[in-house]
N, C-alpha and C. Protein backbone atom coordinates (compact mmCIF):
# COMPACT_ATOMS: atom_id res chain seq x y z
N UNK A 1 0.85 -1.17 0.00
CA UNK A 1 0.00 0.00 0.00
C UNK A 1 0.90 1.24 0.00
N UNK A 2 0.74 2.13 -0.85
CA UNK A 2 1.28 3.55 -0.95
C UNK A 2 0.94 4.44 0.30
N UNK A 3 1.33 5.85 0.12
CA UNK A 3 1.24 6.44 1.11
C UNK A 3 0.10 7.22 0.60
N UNK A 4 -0.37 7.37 -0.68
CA UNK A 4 -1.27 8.12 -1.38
C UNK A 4 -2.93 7.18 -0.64
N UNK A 5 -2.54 6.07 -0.94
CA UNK A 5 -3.77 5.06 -0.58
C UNK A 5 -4.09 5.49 1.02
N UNK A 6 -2.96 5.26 1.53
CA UNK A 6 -3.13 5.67 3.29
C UNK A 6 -4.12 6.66 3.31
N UNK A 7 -3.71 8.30 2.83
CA UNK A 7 -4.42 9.35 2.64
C UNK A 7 -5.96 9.06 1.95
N UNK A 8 -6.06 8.68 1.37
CA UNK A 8 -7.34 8.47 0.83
C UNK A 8 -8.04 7.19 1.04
N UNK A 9 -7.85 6.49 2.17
CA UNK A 9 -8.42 5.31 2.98
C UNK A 9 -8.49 6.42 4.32
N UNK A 10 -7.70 7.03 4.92
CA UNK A 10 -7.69 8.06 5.82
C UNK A 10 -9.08 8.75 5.72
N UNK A 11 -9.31 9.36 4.53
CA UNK A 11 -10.05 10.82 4.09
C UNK A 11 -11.22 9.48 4.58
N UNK A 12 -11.73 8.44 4.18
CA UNK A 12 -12.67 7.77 3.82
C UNK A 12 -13.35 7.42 5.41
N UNK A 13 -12.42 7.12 6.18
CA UNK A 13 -12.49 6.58 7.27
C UNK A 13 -13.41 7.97 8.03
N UNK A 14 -12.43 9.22 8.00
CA UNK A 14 -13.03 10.27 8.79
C UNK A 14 -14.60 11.29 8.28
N UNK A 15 -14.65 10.66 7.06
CA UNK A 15 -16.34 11.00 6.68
C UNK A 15 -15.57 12.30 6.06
N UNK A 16 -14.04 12.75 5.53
CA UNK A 16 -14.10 13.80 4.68
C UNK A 16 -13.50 13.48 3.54
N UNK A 17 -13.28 13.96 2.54
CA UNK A 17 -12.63 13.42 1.21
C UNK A 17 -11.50 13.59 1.56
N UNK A 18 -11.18 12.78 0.49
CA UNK A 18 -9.60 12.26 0.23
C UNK A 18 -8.72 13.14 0.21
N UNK A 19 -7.34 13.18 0.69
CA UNK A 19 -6.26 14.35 1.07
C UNK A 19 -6.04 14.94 -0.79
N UNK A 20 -5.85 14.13 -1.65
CA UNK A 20 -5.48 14.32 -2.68
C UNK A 20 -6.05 13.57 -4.01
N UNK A 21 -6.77 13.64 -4.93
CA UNK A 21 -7.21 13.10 -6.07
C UNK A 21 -5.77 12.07 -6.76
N UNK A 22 -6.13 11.27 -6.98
CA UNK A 22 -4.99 10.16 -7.65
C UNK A 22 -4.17 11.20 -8.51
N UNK A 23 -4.53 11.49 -9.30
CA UNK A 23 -3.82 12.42 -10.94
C UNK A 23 -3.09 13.83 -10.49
N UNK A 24 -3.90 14.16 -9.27
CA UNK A 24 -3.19 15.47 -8.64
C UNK A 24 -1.90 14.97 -8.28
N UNK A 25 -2.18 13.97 -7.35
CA UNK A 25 -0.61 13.63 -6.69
C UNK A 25 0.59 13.28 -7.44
N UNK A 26 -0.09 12.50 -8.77
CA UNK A 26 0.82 12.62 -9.99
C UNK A 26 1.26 13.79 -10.88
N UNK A 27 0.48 14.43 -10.98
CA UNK A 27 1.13 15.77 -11.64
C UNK A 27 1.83 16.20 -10.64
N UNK A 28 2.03 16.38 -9.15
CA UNK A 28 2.74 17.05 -8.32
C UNK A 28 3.54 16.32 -8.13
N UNK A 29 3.93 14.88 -8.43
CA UNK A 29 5.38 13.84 -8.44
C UNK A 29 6.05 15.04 -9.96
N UNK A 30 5.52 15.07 -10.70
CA UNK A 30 5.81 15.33 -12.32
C UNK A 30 6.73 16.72 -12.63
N UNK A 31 6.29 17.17 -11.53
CA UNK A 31 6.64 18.53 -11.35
C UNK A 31 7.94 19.09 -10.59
N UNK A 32 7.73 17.83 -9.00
CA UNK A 32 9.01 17.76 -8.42
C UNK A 32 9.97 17.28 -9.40
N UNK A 33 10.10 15.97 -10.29
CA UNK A 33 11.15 15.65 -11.05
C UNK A 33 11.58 16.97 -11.79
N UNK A 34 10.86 17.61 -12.72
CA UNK A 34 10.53 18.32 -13.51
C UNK A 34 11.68 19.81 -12.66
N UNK A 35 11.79 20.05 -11.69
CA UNK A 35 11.89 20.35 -10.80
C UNK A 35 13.51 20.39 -10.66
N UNK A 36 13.13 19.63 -10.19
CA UNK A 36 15.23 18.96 -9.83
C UNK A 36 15.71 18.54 -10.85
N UNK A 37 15.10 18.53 -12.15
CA UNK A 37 16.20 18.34 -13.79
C UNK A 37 16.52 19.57 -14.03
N UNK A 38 15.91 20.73 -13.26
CA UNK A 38 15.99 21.61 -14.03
C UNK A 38 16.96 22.68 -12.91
N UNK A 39 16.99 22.29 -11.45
CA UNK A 39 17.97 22.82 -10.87
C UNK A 39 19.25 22.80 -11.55
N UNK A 40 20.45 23.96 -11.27
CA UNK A 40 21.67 23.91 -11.46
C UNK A 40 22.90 22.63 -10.43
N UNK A 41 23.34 22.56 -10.73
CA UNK A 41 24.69 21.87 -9.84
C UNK A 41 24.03 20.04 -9.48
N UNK A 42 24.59 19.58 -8.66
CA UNK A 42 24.48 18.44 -8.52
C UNK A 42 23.24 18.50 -6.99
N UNK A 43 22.22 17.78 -6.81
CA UNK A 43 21.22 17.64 -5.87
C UNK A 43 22.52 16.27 -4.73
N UNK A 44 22.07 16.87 -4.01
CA UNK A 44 21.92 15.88 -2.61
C UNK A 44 20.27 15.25 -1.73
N UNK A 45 19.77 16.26 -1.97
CA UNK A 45 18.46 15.82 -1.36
C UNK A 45 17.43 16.84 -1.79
N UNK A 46 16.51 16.30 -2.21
CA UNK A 46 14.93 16.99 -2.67
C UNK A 46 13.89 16.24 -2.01
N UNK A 47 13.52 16.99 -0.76
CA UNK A 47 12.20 16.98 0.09
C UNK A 47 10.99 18.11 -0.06
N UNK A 48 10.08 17.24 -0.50
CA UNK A 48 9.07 17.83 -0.80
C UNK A 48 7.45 17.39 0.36
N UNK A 49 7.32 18.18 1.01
CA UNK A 49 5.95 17.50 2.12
C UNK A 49 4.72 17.99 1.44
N UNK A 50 3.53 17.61 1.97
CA UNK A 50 2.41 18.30 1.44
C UNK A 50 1.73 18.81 2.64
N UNK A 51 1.37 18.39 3.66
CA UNK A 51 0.76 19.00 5.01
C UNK A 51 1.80 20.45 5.42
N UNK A 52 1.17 21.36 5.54
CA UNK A 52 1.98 22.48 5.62
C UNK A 52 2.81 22.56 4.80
N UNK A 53 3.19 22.50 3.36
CA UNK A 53 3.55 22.50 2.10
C UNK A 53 4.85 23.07 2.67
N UNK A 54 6.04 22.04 2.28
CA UNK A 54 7.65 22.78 2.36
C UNK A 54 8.43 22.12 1.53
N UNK A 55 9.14 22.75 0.71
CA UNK A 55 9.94 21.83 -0.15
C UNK A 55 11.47 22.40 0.13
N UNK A 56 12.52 21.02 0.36
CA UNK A 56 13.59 21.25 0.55
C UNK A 56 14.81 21.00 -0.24
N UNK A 57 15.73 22.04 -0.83
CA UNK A 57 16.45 21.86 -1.55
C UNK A 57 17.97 21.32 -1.09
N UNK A 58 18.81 20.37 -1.43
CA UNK A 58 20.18 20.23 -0.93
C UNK A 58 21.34 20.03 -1.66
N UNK A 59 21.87 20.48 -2.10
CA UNK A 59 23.08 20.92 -3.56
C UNK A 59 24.13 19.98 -2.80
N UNK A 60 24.92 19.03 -3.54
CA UNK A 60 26.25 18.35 -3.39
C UNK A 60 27.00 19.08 -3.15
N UNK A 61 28.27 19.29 -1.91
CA UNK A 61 29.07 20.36 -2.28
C UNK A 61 30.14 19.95 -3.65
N UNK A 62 30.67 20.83 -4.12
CA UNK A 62 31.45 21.14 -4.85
C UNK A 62 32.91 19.88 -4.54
N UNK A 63 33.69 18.74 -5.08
CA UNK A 63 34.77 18.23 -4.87
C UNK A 63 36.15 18.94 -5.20
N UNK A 64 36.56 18.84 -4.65
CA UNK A 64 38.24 19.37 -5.34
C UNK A 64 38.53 18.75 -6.07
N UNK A 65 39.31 19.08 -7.56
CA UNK A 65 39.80 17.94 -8.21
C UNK A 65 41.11 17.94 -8.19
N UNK A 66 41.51 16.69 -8.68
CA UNK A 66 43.19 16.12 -8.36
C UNK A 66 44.50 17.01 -8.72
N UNK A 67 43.64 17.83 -10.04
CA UNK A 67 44.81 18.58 -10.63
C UNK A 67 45.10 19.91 -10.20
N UNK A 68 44.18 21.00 -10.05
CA UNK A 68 44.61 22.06 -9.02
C UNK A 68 43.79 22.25 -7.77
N UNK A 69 43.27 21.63 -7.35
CA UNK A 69 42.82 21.61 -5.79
C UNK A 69 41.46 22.58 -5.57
N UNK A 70 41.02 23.23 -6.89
CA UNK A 70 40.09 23.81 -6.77
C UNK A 70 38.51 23.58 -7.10
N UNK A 71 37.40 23.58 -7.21
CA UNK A 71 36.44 23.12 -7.26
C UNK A 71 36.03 23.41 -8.85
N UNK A 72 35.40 21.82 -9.73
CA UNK A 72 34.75 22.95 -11.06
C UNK A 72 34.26 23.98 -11.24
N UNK A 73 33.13 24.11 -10.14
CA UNK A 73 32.34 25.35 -10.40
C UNK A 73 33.13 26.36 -10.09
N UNK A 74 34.07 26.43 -9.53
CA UNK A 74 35.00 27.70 -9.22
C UNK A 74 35.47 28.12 -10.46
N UNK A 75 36.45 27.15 -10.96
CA UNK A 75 36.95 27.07 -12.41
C UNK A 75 35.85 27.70 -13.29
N UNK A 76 35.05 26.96 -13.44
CA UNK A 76 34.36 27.25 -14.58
C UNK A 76 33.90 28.72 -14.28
N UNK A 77 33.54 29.30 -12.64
CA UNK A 77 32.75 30.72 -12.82
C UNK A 77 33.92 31.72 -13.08
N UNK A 78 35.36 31.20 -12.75
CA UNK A 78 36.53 31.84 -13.18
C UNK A 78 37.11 32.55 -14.47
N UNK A 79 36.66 31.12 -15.18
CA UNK A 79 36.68 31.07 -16.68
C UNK A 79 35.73 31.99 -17.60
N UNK A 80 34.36 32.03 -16.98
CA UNK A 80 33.40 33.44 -17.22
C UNK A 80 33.48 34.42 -16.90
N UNK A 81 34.21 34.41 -15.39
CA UNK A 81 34.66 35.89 -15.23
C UNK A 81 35.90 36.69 -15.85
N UNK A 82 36.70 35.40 -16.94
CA UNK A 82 37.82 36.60 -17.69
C UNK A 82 37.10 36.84 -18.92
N UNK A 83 36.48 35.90 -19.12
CA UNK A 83 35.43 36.23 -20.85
C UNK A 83 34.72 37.62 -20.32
N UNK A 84 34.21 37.91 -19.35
CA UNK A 84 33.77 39.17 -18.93
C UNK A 84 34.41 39.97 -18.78
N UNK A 85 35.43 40.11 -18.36
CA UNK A 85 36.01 41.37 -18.13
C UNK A 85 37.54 41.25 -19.69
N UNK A 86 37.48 41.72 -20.39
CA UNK A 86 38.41 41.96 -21.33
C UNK A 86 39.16 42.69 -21.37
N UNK A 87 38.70 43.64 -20.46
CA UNK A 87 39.62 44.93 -19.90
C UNK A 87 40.54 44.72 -18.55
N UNK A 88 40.84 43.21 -18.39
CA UNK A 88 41.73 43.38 -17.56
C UNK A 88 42.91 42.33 -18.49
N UNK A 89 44.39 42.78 -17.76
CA UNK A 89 45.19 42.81 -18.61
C UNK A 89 45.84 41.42 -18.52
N UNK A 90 46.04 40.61 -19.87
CA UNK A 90 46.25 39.21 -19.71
C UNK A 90 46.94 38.61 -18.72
N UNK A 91 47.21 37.51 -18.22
CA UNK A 91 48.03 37.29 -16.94
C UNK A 91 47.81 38.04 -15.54
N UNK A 92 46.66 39.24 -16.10
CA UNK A 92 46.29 39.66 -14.44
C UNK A 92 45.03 39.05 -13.83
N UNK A 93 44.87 38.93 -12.59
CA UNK A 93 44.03 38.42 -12.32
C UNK A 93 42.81 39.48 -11.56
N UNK A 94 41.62 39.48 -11.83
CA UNK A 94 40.81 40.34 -11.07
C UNK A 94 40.25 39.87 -10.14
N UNK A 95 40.20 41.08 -9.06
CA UNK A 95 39.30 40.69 -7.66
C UNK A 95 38.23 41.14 -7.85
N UNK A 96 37.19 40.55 -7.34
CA UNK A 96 35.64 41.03 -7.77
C UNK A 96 34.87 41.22 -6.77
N UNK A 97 33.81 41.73 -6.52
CA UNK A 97 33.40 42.45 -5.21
C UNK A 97 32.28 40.83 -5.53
N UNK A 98 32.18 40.54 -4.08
CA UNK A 98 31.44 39.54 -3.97
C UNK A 98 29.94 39.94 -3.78
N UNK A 99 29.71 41.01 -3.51
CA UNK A 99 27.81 41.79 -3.12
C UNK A 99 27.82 42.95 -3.67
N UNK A 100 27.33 43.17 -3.65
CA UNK A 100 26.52 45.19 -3.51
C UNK A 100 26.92 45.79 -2.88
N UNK A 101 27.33 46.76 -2.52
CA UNK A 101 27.75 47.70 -1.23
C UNK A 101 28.64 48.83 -1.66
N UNK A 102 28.96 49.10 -0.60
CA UNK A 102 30.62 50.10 -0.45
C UNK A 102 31.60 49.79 -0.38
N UNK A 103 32.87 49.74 -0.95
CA UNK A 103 34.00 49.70 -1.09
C UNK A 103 34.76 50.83 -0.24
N UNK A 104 35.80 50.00 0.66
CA UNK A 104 35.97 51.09 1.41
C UNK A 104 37.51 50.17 1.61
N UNK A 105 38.79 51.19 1.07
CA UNK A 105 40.08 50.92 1.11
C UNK A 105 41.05 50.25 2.25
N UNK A 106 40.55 51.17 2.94
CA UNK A 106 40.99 51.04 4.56
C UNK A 106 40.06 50.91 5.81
N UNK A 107 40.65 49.88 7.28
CA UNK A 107 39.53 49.82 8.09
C UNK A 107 39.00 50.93 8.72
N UNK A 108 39.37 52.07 8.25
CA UNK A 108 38.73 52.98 9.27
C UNK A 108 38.68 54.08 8.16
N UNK A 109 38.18 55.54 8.02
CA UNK A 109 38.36 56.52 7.56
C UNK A 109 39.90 57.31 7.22
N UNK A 110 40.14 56.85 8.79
CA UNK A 110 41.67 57.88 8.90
C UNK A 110 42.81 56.54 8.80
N UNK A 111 42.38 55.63 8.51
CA UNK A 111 43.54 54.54 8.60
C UNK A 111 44.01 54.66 7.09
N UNK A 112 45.05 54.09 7.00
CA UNK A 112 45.97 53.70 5.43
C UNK A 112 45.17 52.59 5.03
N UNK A 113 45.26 52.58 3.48
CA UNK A 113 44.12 51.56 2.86
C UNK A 113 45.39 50.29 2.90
N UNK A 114 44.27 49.18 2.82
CA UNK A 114 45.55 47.66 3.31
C UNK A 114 46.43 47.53 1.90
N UNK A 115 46.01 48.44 1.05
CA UNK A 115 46.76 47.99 -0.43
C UNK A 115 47.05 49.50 -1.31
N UNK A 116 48.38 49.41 -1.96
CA UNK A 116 48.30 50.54 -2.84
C UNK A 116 48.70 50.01 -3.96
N UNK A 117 48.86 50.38 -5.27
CA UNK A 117 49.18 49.82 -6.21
C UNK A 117 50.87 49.87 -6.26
N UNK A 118 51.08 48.29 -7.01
CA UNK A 118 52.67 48.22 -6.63
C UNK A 118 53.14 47.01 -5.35
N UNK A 119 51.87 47.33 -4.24
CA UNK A 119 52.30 46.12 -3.03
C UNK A 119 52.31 45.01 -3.23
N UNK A 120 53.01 43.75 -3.03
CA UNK A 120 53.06 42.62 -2.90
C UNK A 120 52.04 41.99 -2.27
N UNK A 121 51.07 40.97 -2.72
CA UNK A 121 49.91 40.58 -1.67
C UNK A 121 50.51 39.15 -1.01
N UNK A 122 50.00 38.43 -0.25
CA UNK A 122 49.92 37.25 -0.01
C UNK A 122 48.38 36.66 -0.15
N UNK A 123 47.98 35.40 -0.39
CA UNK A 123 47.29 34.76 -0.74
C UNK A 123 46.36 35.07 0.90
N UNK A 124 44.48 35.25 0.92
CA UNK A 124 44.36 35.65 2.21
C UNK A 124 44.91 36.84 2.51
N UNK A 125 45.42 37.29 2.49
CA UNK A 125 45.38 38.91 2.77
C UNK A 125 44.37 40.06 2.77
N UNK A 126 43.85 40.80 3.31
CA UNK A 126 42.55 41.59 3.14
C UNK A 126 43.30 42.81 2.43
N UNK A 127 42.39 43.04 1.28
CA UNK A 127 42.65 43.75 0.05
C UNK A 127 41.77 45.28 0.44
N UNK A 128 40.59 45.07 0.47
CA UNK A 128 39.68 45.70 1.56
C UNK A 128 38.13 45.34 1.90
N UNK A 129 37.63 45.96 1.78
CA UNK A 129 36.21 45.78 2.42
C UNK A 129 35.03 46.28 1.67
N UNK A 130 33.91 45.77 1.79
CA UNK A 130 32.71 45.90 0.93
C UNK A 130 31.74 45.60 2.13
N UNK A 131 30.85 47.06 2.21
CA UNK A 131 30.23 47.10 3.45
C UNK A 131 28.72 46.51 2.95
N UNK A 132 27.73 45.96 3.63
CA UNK A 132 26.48 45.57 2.57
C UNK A 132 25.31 45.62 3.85
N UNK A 133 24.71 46.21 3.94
CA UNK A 133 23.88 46.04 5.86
C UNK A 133 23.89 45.94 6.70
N UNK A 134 25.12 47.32 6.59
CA UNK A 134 25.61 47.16 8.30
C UNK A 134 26.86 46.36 8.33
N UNK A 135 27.32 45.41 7.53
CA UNK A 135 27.74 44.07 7.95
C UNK A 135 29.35 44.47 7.08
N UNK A 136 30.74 44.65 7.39
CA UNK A 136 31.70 44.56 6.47
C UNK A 136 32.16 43.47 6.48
N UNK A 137 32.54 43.25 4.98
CA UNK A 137 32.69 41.79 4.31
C UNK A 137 34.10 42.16 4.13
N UNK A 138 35.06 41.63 4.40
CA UNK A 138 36.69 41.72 4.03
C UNK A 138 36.84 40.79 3.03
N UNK A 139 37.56 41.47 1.54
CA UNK A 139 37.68 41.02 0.13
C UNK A 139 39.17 40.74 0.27
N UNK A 140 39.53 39.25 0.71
CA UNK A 140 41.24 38.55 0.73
C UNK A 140 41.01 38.47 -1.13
N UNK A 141 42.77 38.11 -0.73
CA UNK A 141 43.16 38.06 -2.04
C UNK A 141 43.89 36.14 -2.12
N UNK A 142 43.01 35.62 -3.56
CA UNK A 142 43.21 34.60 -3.44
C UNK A 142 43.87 33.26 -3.96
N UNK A 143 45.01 34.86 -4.35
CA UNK A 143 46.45 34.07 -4.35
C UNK A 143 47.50 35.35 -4.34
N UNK A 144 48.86 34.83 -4.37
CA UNK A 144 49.57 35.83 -3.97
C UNK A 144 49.95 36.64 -5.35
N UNK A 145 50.46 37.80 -5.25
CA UNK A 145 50.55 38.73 -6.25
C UNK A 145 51.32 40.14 -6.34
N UNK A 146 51.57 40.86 -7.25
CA UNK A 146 51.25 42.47 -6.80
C UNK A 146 50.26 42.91 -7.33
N UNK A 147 49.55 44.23 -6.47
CA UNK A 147 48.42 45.12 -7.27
C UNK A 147 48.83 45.79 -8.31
N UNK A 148 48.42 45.43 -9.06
CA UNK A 148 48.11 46.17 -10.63
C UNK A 148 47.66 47.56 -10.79
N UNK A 149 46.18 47.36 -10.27
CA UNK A 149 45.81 48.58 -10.34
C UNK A 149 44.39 48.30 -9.66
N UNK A 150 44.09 49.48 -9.07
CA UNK A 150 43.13 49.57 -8.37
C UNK A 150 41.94 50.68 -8.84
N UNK A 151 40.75 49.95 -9.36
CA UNK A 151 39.92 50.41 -10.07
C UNK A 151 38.55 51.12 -9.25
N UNK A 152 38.71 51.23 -7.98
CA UNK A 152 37.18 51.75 -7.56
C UNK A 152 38.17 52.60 -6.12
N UNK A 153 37.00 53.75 -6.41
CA UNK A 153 37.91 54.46 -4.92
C UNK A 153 37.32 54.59 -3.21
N UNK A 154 37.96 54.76 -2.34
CA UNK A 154 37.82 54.64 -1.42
C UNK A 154 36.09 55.24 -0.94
N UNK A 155 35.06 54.25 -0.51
CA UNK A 155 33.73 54.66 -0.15
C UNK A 155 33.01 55.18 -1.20
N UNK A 156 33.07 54.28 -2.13
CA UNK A 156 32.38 53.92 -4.00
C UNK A 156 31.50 52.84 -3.91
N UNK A 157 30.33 53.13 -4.05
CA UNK A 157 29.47 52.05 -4.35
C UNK A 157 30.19 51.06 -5.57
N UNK A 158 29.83 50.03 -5.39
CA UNK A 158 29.99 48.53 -6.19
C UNK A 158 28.89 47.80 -6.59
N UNK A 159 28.94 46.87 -7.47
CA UNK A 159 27.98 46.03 -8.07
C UNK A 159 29.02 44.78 -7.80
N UNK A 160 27.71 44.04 -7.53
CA UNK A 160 28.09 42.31 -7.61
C UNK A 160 29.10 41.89 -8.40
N UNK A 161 30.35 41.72 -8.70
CA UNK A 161 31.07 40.77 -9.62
C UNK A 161 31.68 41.64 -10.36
N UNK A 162 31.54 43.20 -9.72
CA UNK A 162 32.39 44.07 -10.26
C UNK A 162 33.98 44.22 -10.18
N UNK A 163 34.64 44.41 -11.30
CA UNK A 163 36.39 44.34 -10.66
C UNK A 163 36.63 45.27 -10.34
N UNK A 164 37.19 45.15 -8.68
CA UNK A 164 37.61 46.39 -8.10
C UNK A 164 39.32 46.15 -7.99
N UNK A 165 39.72 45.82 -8.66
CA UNK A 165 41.37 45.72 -8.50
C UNK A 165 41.98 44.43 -9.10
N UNK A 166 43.07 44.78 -10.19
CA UNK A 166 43.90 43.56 -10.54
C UNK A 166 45.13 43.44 -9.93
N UNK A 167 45.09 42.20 -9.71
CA UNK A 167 46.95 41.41 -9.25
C UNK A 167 47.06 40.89 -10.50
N UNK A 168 48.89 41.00 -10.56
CA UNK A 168 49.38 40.64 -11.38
C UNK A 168 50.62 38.88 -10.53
N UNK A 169 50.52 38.19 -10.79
CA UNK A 169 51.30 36.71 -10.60
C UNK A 169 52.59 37.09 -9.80
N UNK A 170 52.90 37.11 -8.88
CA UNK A 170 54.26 37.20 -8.69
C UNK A 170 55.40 36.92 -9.66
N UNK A 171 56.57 38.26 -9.74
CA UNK A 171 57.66 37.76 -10.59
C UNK A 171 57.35 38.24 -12.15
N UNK A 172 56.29 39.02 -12.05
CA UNK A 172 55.84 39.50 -13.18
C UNK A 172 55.61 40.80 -13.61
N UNK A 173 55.85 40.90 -14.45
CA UNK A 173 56.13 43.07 -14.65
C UNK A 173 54.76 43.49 -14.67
């Protein structure tokens, strides 16, 4: 016996109709599949209830792979983000504001900004900050380098995935 039958031997028992019509519950299986073919990335778990209606989504994380330790989807959103930006200069690499907000050089007003163009970074290093609700987000740098050039100025609004500064590879003009 299904769990659909339960429900509608249930409905029968208590003198009210059935939780769900046979064909309903099938178009709403049809839909969940329909559903999760059409999510991005790899599923871990798709829970779907019907009493107090909640559906739960759970994405695989991301694996490292063998050859540079970094995740596909990283790679691959990497790989879109130089097709996007053409204006940064081959072999450099851009930092990109991860939200919306303010860009703000240094931790304080009157403090020195953590980077000028020319400095040497280390990988992890805070480059600076992007303020978004209250909340400052510190933008490391995520690999080592020198700054190139620094494209947005101190307490400048930003857009999502905007480049606010290129490193150039260590050892490199």
């Amino acid at each position: 016996m299904t769990p659909s039958d339960l429900a509608h031997r249930a409905g029968q028992l208590s003198g009210g109709p059935s939780a769900e019509p046979p064909g309903r519950a099938r178009d709403l299986s049809d839909e969940v599949v329909d559903l999760a073919r059409s999510l991005p990335g790899d599923l871990r778990r798709l829970t779907v209830r019907d009493g107090d209606r909640a559906i739960e989504v759970e994405w695989a994380p991301d694996l490292p792979t063998a050859d540079t330790g970094s995740t596909p989807s990283r790679r691959a959103a990497a790989a879109e983000a130089e097709e996007q930006a053409p204006d940064v200069p081959v072999g450099g690499t851009p930092v990109r504001a991860p939200l919306v907000g303010t860009f703000y050089a240094g931790p304080s007003p009157e403090a020195d900004p953590f980077v000028r163009v020319g400095d040497e970074v280390e990988a992890g290093q805070t480059l600076g900050i992007v303020e978004a609700m209250k909340l400052m987000n510190p933008i490391v740098a995520e690999e080592s380098g020198t700054v190139h050039e620094i494209r947005v100025a101190d307490a400048e609004s930003v857009e999502y995935d905007q480049v606010l500064m290129v490193l150039r590879p260590p050892g490199r003009p």
